[in-house]
Protein backbone atom coordinates (compact mmCIF):
# COMPACT_ATOMS: atom_id res chain seq x y z
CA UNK A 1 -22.21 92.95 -58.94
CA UNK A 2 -26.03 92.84 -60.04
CA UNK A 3 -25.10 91.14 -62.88
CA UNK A 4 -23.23 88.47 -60.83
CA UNK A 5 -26.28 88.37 -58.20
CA UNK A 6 -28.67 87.56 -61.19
CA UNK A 7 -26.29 84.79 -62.34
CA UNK A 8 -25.85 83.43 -59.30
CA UNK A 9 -29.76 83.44 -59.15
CA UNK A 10 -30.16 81.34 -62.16
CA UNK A 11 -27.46 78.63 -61.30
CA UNK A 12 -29.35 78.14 -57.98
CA UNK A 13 -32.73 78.17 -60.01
CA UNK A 14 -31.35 75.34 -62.65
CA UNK A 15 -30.11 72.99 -60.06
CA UNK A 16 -33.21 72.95 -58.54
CA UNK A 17 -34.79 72.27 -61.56
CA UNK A 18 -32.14 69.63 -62.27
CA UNK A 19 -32.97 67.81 -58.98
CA UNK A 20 -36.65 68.19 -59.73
CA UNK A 21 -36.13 66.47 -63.09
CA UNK A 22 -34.22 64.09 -61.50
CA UNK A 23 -37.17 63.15 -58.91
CA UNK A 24 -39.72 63.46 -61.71
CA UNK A 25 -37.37 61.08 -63.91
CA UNK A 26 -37.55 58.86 -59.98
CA UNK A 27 -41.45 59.08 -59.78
CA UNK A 28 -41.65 58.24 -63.63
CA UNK A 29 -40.10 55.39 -63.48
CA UNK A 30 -42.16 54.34 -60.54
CA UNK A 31 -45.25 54.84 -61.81
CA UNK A 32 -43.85 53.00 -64.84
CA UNK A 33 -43.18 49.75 -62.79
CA UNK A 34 -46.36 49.77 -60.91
CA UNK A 35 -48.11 49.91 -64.05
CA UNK A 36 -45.91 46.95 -65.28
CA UNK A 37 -46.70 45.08 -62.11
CA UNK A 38 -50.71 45.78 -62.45
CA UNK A 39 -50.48 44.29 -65.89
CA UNK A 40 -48.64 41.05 -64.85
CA UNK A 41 -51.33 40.93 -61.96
CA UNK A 42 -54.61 41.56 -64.32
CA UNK A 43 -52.93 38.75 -67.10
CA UNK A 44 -51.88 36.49 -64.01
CA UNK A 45 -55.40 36.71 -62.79
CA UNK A 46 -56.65 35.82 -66.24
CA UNK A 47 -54.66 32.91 -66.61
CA UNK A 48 -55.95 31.77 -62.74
CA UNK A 49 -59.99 32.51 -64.35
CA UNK A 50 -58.96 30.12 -67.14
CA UNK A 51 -57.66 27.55 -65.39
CA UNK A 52 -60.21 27.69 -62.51
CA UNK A 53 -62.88 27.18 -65.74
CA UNK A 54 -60.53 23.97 -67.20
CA UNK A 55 -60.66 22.50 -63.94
CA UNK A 56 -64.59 22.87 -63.48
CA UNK A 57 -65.01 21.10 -66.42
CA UNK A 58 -62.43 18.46 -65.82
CA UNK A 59 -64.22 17.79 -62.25
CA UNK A 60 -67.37 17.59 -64.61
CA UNK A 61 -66.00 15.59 -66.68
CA UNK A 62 -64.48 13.25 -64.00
CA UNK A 63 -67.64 12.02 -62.04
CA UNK A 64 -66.20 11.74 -58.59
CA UNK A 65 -68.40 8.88 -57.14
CA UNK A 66 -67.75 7.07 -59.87
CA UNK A 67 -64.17 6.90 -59.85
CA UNK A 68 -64.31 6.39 -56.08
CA UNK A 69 -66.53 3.25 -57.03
CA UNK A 70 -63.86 1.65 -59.81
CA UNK A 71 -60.94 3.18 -57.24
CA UNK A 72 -62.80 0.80 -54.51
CA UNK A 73 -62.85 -2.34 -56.84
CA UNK A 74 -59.58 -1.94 -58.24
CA UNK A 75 -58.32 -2.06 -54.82
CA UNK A 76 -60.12 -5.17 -54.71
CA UNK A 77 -58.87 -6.95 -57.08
CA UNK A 78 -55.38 -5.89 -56.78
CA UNK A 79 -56.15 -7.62 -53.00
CA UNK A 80 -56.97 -10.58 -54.49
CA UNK A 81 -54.00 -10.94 -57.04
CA UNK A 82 -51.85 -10.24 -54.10
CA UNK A 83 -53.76 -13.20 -52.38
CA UNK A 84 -53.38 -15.59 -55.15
CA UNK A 85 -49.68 -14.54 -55.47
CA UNK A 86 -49.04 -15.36 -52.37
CA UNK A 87 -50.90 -18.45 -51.81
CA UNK A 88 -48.63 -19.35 -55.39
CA UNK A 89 -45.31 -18.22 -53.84
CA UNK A 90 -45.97 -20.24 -50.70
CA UNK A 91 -46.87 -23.00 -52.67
CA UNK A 92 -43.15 -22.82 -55.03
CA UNK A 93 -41.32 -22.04 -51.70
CA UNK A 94 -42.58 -25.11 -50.22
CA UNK A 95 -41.64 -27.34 -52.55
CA UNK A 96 -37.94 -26.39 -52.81
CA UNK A 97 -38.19 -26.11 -49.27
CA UNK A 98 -38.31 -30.05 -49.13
CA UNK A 99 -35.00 -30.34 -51.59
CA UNK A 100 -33.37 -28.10 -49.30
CA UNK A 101 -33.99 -29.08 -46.22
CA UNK A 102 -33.26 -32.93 -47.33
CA UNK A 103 -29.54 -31.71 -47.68
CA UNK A 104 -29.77 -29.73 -44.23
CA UNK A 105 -30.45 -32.97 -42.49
CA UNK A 106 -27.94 -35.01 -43.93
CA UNK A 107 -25.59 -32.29 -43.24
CA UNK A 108 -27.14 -32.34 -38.99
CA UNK A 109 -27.22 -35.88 -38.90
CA UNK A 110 -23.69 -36.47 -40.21
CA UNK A 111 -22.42 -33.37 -37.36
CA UNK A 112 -24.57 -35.29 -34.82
CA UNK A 113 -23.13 -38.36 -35.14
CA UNK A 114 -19.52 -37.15 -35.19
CA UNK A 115 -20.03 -35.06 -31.77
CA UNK A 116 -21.64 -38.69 -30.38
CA UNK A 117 -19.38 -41.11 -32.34
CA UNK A 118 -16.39 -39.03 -32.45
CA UNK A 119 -13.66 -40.40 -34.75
CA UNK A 120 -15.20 -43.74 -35.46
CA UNK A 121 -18.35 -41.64 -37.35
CA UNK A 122 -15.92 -39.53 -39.00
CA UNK A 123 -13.89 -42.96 -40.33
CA UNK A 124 -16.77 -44.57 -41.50
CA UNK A 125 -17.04 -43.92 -45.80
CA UNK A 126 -19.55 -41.52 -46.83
CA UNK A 127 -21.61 -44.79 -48.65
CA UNK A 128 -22.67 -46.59 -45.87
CA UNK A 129 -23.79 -43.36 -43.90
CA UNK A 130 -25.86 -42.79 -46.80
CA UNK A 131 -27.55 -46.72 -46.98
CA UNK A 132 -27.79 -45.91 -43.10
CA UNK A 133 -29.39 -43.11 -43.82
CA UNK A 134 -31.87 -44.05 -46.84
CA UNK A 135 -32.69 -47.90 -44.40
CA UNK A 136 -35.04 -45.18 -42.09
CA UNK A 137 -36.62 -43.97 -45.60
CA UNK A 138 -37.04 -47.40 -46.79
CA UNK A 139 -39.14 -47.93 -43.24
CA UNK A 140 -41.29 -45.17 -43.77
CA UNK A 141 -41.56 -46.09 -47.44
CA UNK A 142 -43.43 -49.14 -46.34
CA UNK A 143 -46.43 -47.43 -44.25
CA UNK A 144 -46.96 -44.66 -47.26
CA UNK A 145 -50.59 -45.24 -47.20
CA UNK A 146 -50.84 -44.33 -44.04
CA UNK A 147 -48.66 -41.61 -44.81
CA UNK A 148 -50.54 -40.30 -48.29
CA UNK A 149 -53.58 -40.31 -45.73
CA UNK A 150 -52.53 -38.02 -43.57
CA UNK A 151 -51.11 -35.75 -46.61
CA UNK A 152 -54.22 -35.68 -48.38
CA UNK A 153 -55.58 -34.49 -45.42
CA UNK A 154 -53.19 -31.98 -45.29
CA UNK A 155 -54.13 -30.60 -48.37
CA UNK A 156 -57.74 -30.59 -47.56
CA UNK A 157 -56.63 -28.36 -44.34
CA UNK A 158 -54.32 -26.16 -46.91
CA UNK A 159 -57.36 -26.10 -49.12
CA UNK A 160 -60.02 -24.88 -46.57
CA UNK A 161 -57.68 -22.54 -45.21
CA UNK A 162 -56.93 -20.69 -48.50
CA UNK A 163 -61.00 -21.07 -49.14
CA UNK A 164 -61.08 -19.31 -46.07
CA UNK A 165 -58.62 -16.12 -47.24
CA UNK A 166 -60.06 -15.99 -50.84
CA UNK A 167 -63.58 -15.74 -49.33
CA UNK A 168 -62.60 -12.85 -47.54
CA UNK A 169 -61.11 -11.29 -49.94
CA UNK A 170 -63.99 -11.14 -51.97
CA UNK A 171 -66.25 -10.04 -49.00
């Protein structure tokens, strides 16, 4: 029976000692990946000094006022072509405006005339509507000076006007 006592007594003894290797093994392999963890940390924090010196002396480098200076005169300028681009599309869009809208009033006067005239409008042939229509022209045609007067004053107006914008553009 003392025998079995004593054996008894050492079973009991090496599990314990089995479940305090296995917590040591635990703890081990804690200690093991906080150390891991404290290494990525102290390299990550190297990497951060590094870069932290890189960017000092690519703000050195850099010269802030200046590039705020060439930032504010590039703006500038990009202003301007966006004037002049504008002042150039205007220009294009007015002059296939006219083409356009010489069509667009044929097209009016023609649906005037058969809401007023009715069928008799619509029965007349499309040639004499247009002599009709190119007589008024003719009229006109014969007080151009007048009329290249008053145009060249419109472009003197156009011409002030986009004075005007380029001058504050540059301002």
């Amino acid at each position: 029976m003392g025998s079995a006592k004593a054996l008894a007594k050492e079973l009991v003894r090496s599990k314990k000692t089995i479940n305090r290797l296995y917590e040591n093994k635990a703890q081990l392999n804690s200690i093991s990946m906080h150390l891991g963890e404290s290494v990525a940390i102290a390299r990550t924090v190297g990497h951060l000094s590094k870069s932290a010196e890189v960017m000092k002396l690519v703000n050195n480098l850099m010269k802030a006022p200046e590039m705020a200076v060439t930032m504010q005169e590039f703006s500038k300028e990009m202003t301007k072509a966006g004037v002049i681009e504008e002042i150039v599309y205007d220009a294009v869009d007015s002059a296939l405006d006219s083409e356009d809208i010489e069509d667009e009033i044929e097209e009016e006067v023609d649906k005037v005339l058969t809401e007023i005239a009715g069928e008799t409008a619509a029965e007349l042939p499309e040639a004499i509507r247009k002599q009709k229509l190119k007589q008024p022209e003719q009229r006109v045609g014969a007080s151009g000076g007048e009329e290249a007067i008053v145009e060249g004053v419109d472009d003197e107006e156009e011409m002030e006007e986009i004075r005007a914008r380029l001058a504050k553009v540059r301002s």
